[in-house]
Protein backbone atom coordinates (compact mmCIF):
# COMPACT_ATOMS: atom_id res chain seq x y z
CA UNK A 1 -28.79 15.55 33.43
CA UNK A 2 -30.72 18.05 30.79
CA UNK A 3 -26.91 19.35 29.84
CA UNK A 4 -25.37 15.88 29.37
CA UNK A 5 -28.83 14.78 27.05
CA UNK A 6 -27.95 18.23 25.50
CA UNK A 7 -24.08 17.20 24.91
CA UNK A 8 -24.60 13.79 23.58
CA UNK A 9 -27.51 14.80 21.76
CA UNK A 10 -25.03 17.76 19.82
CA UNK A 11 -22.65 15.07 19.52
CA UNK A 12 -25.01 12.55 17.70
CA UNK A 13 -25.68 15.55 15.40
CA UNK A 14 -22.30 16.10 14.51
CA UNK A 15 -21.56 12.41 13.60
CA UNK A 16 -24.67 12.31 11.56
CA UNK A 17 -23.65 15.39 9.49
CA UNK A 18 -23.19 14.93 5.74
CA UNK A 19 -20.78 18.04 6.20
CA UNK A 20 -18.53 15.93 8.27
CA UNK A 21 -18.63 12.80 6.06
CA UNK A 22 -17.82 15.05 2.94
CA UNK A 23 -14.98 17.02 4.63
CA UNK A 24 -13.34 13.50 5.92
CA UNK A 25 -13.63 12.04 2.29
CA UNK A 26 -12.05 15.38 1.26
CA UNK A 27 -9.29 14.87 3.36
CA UNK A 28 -8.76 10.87 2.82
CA UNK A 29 -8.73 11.93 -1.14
CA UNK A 30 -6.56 14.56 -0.60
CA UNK A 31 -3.76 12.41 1.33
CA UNK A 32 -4.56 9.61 -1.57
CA UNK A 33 -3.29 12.79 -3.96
CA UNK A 34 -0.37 13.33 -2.05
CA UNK A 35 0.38 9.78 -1.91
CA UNK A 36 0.68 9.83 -6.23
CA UNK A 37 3.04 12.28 -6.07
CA UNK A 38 5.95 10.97 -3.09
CA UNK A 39 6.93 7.44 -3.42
CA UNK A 40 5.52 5.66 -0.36
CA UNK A 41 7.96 3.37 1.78
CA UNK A 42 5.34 0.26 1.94
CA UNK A 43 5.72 0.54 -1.89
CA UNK A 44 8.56 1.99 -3.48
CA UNK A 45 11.10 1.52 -0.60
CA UNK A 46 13.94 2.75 -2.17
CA UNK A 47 12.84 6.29 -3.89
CA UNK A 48 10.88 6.74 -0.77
CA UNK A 49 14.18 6.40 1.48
CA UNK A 50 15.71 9.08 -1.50
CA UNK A 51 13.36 11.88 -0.89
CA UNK A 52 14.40 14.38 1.66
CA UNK A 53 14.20 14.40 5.30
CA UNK A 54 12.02 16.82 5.96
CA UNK A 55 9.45 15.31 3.50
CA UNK A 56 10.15 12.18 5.55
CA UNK A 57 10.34 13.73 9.30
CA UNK A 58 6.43 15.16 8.25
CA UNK A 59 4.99 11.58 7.15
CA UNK A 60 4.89 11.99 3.42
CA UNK A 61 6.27 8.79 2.36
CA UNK A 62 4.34 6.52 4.75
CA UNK A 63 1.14 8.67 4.59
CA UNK A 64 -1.49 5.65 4.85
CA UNK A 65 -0.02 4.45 8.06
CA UNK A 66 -0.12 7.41 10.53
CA UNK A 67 -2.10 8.19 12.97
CA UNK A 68 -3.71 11.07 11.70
CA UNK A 69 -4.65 9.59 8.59
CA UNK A 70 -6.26 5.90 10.33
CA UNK A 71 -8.00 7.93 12.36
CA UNK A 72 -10.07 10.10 9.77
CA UNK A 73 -10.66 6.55 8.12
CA UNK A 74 -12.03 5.60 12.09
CA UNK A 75 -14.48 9.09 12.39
CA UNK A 76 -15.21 8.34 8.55
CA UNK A 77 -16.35 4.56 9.51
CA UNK A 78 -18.21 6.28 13.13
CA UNK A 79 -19.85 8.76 10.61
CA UNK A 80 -21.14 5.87 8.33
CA UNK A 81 -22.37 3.56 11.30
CA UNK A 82 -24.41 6.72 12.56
CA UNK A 83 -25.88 7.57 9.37
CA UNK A 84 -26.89 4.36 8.74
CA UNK A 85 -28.64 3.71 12.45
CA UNK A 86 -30.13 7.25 11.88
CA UNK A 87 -31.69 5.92 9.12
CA UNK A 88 -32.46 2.58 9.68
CA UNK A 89 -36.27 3.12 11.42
CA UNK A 90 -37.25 4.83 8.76
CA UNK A 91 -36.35 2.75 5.92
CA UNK A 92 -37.29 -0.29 7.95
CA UNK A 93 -40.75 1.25 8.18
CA UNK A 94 -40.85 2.32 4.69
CA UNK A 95 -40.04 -1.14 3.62
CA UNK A 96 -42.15 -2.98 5.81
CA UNK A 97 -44.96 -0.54 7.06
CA UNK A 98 -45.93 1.68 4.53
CA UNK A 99 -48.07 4.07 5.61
CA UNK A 100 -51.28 4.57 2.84
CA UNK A 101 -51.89 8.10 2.55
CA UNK A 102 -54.69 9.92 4.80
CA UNK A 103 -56.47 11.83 2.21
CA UNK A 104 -55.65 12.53 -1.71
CA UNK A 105 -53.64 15.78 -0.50
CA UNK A 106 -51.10 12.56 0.75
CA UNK A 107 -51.08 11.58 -3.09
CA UNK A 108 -47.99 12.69 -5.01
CA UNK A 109 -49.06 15.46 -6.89
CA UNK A 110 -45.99 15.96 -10.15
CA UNK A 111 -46.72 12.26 -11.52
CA UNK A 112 -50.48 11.32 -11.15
CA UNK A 113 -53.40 9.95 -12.48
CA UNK A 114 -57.00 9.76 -12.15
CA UNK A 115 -59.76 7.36 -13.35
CA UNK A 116 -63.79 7.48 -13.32
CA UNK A 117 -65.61 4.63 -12.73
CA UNK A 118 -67.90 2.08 -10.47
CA UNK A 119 -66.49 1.85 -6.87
CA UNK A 120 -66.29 -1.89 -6.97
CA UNK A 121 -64.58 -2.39 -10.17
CA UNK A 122 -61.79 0.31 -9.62
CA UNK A 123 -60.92 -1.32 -6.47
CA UNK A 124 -61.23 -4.66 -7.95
CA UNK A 125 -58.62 -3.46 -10.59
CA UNK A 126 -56.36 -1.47 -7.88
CA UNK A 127 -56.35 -5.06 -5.67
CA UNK A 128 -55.72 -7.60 -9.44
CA UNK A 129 -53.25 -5.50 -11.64
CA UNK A 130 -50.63 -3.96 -8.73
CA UNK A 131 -49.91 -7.44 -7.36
CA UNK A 132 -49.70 -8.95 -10.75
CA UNK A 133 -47.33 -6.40 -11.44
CA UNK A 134 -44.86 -6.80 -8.78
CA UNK A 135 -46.64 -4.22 -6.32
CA UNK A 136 -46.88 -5.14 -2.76
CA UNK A 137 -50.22 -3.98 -1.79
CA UNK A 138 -51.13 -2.18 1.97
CA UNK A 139 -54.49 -0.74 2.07
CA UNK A 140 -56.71 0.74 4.32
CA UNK A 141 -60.83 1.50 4.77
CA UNK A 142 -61.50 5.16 5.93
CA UNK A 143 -64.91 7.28 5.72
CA UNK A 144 -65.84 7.40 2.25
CA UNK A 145 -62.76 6.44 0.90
CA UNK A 146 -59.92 3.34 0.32
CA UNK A 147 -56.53 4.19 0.10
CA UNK A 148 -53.91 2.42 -0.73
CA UNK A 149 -49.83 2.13 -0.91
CA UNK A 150 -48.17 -0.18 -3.27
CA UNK A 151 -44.51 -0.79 -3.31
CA UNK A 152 -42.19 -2.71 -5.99
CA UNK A 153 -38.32 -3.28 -5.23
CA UNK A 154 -39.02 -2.45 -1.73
CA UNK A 155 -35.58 -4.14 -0.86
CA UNK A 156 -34.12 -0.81 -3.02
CA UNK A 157 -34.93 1.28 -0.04
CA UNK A 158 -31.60 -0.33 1.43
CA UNK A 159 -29.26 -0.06 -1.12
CA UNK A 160 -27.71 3.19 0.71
CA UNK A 161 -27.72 1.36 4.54
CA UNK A 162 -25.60 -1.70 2.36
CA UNK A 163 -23.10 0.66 0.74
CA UNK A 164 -22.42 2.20 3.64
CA UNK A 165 -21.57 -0.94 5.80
CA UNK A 166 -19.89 -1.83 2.57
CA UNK A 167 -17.42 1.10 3.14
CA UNK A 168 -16.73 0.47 7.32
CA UNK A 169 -16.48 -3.51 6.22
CA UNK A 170 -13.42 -2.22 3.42
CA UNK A 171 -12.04 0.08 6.06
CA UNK A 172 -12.01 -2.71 8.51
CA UNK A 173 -10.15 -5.11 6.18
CA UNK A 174 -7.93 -2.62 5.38
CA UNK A 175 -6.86 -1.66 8.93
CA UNK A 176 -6.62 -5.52 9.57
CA UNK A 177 -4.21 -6.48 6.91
CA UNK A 178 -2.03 -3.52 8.05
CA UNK A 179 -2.15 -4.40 11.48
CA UNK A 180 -1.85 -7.84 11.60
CA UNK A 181 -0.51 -8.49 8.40
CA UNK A 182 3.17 -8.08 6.16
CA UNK A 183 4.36 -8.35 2.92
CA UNK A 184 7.59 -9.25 1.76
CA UNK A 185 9.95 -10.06 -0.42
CA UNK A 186 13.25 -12.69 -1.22
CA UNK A 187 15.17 -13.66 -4.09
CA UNK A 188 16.72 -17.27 -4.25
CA UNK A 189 18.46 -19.88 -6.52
CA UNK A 190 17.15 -23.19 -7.00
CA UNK A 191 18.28 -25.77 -4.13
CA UNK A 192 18.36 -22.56 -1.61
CA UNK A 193 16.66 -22.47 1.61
CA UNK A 194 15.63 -19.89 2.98
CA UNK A 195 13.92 -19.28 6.77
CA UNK A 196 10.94 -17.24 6.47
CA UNK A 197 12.04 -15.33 9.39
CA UNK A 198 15.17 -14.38 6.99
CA UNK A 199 12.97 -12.67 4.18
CA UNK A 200 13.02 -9.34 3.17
CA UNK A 201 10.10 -7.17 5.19
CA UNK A 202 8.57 -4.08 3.45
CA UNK A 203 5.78 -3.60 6.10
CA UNK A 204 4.55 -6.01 8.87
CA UNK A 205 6.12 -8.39 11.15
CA UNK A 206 6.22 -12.43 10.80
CA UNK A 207 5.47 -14.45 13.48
CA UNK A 208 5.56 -17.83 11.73
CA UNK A 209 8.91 -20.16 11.61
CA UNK A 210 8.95 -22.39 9.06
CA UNK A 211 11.53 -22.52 5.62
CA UNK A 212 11.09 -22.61 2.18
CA UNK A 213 13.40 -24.45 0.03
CA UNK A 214 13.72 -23.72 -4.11
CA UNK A 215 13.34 -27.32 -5.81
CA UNK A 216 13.51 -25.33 -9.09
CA UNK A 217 12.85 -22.38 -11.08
CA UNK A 218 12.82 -21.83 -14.65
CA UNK A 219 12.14 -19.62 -17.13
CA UNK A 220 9.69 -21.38 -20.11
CA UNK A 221 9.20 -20.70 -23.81
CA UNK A 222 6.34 -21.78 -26.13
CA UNK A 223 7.73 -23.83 -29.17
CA UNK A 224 7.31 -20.33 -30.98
CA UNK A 225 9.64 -18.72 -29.25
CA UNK A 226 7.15 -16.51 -27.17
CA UNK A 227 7.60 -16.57 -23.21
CA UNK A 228 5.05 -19.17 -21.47
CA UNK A 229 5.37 -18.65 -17.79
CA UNK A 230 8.02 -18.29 -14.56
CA UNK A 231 7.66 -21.36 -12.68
CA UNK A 232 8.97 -22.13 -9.22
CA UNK A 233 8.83 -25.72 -7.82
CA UNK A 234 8.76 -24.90 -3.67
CA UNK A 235 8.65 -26.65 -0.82
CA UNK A 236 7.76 -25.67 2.70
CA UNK A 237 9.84 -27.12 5.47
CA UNK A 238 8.96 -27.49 9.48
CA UNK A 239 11.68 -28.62 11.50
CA UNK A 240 13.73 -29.89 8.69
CA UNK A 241 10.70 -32.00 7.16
CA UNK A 242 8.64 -30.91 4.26
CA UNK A 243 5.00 -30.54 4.72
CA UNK A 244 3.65 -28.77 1.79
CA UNK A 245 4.94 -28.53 -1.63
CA UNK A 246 3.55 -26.79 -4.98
CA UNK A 247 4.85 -25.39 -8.76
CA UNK A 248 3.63 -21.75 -8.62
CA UNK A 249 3.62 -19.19 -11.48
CA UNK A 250 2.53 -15.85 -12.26
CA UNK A 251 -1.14 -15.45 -11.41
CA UNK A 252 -1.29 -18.59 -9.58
CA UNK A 253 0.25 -18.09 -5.97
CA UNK A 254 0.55 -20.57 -3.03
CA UNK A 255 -1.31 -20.57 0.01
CA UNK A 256 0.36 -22.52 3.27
CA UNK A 257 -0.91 -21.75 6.78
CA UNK A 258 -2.37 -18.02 5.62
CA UNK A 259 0.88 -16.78 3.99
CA UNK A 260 0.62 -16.63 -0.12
CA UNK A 261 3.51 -16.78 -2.20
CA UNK A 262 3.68 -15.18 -5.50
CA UNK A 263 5.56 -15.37 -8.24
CA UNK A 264 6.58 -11.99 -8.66
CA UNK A 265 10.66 -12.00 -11.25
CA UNK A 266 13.05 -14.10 -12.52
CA UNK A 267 16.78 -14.05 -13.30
CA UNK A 268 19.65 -16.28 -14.83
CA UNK A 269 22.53 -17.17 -12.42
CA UNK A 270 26.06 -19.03 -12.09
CA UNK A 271 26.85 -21.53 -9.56
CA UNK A 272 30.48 -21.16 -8.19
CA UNK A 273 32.90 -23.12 -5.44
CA UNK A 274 34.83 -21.05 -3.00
CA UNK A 275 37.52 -22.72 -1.90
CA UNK A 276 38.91 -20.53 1.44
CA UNK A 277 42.02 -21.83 3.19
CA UNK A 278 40.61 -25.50 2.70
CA UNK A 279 36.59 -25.05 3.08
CA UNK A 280 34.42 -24.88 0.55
CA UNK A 281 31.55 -22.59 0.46
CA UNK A 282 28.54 -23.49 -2.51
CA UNK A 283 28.11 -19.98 -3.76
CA UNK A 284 25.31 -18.75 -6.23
CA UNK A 285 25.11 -15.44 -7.90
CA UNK A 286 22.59 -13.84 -10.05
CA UNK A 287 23.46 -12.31 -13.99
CA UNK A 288 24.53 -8.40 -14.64
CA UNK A 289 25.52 -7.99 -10.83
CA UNK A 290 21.63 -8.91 -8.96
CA UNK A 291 23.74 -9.68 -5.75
CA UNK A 292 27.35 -10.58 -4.82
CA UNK A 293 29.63 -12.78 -2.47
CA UNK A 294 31.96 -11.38 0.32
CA UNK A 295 34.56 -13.68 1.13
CA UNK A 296 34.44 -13.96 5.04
CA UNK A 297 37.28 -12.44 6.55
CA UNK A 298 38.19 -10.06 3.55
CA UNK A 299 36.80 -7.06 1.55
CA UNK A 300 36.59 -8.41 -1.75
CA UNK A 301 33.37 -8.54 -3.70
CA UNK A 302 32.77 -10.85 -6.16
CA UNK A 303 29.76 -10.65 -9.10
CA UNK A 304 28.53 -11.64 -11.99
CA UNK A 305 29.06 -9.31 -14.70
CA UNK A 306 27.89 -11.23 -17.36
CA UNK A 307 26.62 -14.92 -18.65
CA UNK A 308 26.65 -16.45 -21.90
CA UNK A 309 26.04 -19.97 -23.62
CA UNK A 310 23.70 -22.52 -22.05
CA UNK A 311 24.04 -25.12 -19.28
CA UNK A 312 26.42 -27.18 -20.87
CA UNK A 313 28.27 -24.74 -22.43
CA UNK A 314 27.89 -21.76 -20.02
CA UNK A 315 30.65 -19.13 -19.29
CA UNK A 316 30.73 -16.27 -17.60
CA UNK A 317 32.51 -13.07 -16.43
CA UNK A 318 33.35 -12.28 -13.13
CA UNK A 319 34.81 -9.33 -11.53
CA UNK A 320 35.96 -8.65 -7.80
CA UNK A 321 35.53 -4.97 -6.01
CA UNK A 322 37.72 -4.43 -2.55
CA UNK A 323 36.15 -2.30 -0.13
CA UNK A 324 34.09 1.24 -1.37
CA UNK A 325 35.77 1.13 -4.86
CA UNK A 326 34.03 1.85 -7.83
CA UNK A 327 35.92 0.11 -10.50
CA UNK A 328 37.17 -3.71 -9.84
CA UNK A 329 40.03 -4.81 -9.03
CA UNK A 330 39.94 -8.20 -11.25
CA UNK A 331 37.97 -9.29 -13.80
CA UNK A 332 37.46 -12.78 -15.28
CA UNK A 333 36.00 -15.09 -17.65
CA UNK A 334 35.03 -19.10 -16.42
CA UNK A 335 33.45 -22.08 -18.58
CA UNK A 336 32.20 -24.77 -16.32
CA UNK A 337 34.73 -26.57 -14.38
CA UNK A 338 37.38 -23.63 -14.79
CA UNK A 339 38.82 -22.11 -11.67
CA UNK A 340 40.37 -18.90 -10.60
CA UNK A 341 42.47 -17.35 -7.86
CA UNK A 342 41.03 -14.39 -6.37
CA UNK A 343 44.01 -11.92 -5.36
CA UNK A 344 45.33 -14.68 -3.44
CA UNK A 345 42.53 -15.00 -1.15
CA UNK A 346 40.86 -17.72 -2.28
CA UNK A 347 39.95 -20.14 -5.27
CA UNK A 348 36.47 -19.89 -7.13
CA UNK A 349 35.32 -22.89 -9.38
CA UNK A 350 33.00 -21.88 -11.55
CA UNK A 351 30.51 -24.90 -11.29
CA UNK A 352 27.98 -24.35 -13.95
CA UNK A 353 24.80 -22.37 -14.99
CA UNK A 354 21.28 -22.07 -12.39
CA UNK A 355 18.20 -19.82 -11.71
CA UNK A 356 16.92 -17.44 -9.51
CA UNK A 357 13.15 -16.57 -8.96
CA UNK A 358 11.92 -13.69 -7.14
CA UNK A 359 8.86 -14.27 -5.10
CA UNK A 360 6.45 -11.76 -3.26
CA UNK A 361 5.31 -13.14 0.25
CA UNK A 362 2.27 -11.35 1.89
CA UNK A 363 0.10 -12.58 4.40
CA UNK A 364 -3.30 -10.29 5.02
CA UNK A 365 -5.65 -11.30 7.88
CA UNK A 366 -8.43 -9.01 5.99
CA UNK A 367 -8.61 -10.09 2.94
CA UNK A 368 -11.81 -12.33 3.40
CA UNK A 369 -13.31 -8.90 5.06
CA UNK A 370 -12.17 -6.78 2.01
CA UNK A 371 -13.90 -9.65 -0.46
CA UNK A 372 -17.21 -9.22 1.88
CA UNK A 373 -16.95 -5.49 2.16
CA UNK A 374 -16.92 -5.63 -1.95
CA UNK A 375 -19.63 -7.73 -2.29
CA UNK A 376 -21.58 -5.67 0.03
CA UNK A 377 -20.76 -2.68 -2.09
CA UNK A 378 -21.92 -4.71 -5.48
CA UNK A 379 -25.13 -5.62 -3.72
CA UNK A 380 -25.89 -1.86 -2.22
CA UNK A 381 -24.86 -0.13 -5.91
CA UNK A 382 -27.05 -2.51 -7.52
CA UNK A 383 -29.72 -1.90 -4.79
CA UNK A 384 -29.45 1.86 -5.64
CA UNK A 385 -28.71 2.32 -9.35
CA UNK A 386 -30.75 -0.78 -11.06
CA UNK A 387 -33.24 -1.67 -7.77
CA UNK A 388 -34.96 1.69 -6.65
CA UNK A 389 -37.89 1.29 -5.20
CA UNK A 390 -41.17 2.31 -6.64
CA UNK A 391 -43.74 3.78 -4.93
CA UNK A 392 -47.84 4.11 -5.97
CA UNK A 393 -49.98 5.93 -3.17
CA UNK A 394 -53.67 6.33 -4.32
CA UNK A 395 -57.39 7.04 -2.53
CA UNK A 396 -60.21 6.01 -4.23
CA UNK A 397 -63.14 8.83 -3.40
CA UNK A 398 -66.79 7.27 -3.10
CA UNK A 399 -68.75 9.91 -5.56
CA UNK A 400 -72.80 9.65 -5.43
CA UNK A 401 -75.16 6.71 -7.72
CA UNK A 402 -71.88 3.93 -6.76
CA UNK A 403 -69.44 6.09 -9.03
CA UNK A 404 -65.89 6.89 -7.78
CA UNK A 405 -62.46 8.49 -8.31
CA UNK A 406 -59.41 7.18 -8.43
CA UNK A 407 -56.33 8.99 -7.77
CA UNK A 408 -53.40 7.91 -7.88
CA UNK A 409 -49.69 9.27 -7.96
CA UNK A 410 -46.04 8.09 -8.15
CA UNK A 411 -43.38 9.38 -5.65
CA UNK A 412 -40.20 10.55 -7.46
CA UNK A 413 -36.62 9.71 -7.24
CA UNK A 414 -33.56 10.33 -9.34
CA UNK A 415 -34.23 7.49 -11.74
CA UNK A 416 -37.81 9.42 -12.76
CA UNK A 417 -37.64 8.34 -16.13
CA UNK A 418 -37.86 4.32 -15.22
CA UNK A 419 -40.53 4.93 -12.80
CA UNK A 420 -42.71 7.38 -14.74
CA UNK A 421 -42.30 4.42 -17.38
CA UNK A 422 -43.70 2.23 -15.07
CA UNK A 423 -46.12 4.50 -13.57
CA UNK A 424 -47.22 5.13 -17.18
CA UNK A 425 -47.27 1.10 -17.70
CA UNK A 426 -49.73 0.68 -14.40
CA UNK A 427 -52.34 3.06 -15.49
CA UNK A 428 -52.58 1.87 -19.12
CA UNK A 429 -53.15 -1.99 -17.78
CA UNK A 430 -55.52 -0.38 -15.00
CA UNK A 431 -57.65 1.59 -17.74
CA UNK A 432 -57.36 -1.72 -19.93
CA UNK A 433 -58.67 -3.80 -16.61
CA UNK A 434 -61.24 -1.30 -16.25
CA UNK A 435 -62.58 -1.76 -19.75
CA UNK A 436 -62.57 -4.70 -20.11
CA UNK A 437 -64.72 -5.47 -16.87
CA UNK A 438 -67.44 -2.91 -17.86
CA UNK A 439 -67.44 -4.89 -21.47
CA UNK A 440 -68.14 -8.06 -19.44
CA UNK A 441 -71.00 -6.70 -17.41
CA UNK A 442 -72.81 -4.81 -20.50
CA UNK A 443 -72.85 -8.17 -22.19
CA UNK A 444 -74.04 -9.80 -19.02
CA UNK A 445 -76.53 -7.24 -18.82
């Protein structure tokens, strides 16, 4: 029983260890380093799929999602959570049961003060000015003497217990939105619809099944000529019916059932008519080659190399690749209503001028706990940097004829300068209480 006590008690000490939290925030910034330098597949998909194998095989280019690397976040959040219960008694009783000091060897000795005068009117002064002054007051009656504790921003004493749980809250989100979560991406022209299901996955898996159809998209300009916005009229469709419908542009996303769309690019396209062997087959294709059409049943590859004009009076240039060839094997140029034969495969009607928008699709479980865990972290910094705590400890020492000594000190932290302000404040309106009650009694006298 002793060596089990003795086990957990070694293992409490090693999860309370500043050492430990330091190396594991070593090691998390180190990966973060690593992660600068190879392009990361959750990211940068394509350069991360270009660097070589090896790199790969070892985890550099998906470095925030192995095991390795969640689980020094996990003993980094453990370390935290231990800390902060190690802790917690004492700054609970520091806040809430301060302790006035047994003698005036208990008074802090590098910033302290001491005034002369009648027992009743220092104590009088200690028990008017610290209260008015923001000081919460615990004293206590020994033999011959009063002590005292006085506190101000007692609720500073927390501000390291907050950003602590501020960081396991943020690691919590984190892990959340990468567990549960995914983030895509699709590209579409207006009057497309396309299944969610269907969309371009960078990380993540979707569970929902619902469809998204284009209304519009369109690329606005001021009257001066400067760009105003990308805006994409969508609708969201369940079993053919539409049950949610908003204009979204950049910086202004759409929410439906926990997935947010944003508008993320936008590109210029051509609307064209296959005609194969009698059916006809609505085709859309973005500017400067942004995707292409493979005729079913053949090898050819059709593009658009090039646009020009505007809706009315759009044209464009086509040009059709067979198979793994580099250089085309046709080229073209349409106005609207024009039509071509494609090496006898098939007719295209070029049908006039449309848009494509790009949108970014991302659902994230933890975001709400990643908003909390950054609140808490605003709350415990400001607890900490602007909200320390100040602390007054005194004893006031009975002396003979009803005369006594007050001494009084300030405990130090890192913001001494602010304090021994203060400190310097309380003792100058203490001395100016002091006079100004023995004034009042000579002239009662």
């Amino acid at each position: 029983m002793t060596e089990k006590s003795d086990k957990q008690g070694k293992l409490w000490e090693l999860f309370s260890s500043m050492k430990l939290g330091l190396a594991l925030l070593g090691i998390i910034a180190f990966v973060a380093a690593i992660g600068t330098f190879f392009p990361q597949i959750s990211q940068e998909p394509d350069k991360a799929r270009a660097v070589g194998q090896v790199w790969q095989a070892l985890g550099f280019t998906h470095l925030y999602s192995t095991v390795w690397f969640r689980l020094s976040l996990g003993l980094l959040s453990l370390n935290l959570i231990v800390c902060s219960v190690q802790r917690f008694s004492g700054i609970y009783r520091r806040t809430f049961k301060p302790l006035p000091p047994e003698s005036a060897a208990g008074v802090p000795r590098k910033i302290r003060a001491e005034i002369e005068a009648a027992v009743p009117v220092l104590r009088q002064a200690v028990e008017r000015v610290m209260p008015a002054m923001g000081y919460r007051l615990t004293t206590a009656d020994k033999e011959e003497m009063w002590t005292f504790v006085g506190m101000r921003h007692r609720w500073g004493n927390w501000g390291s217990v907050v950003t602590h749980l501020s960081f396991v809250v943020l690691l919590v989100g984190a892990l959340l939105g990468s567990a549960l979560g995914f983030r895509g991406y699709f590209m579409a022209a207006a009057g497309e619809v396309v299944p969610i299901q269907q969309i371009q996955i960078e990380k993540g898996k979707v569970s929902e099944d619902f469809s998204v159809r284009i209304n519009s998209a369109e690329d606005r300009f001021l009257p001066n000529g400067e760009r105003d916005n990308w805006y994409t009229d969508l609708s969201i469709l369940e079993s053919g019916k539409e049950v949610g419908r908003q204009t979204i542009s950049v910086n202004h996303p759409f929410t439906y059932r926990g997935i947010t769309f944003y508008q993320a690019s936008f590109a210029n396209g051509a609307r064209f008519t296959a005609d194969i062997k009698g059916q006809k087959i609505p085709v859309m294709l973005q500017d400067q080659g942004g995707n292409y059409f493979q005729a079913p049943g053949t090898d050819l590859y059709l593009i658009v190399a090039a646009m020009q004009g505007g809706s009315g009076q759009a044209a464009v240039m086509f040009q059709v690749y067979k198979g793994q060839g580099s250089q085309p094997v046709q080229t073209g140029q349409l106005t609207v209503g024009e039509r071509a034969d494609v090496q006898g495969q098939y007719q295209l009607t070029f049908d006039g001028s449309t848009a494509f928008t790009g949108l970014q699709v991302k659902r994230d479980p933890g975001v709400w706990v990643i908003w909390l865990g950054s609140a808490l972290l605003l709350v415990g910094l400001m607890l900490s940097f602007y909200w320390s705590p100040r602390i007054v400890s005194g004893v006031l020492e009975m002396r003979s004829a009803g005369q006594g000594k007050l001494i009084l000190g300030l405990a130090t932290g890192k913001s001494g300068g602010s304090r021994h302000a203060d400190f310097d404040a309380l003792v100058g309106t203490l001395k100016e209480r002091l006079t100004s009650e023995m004034a009042t009694e000579e002239e009662l006298q």
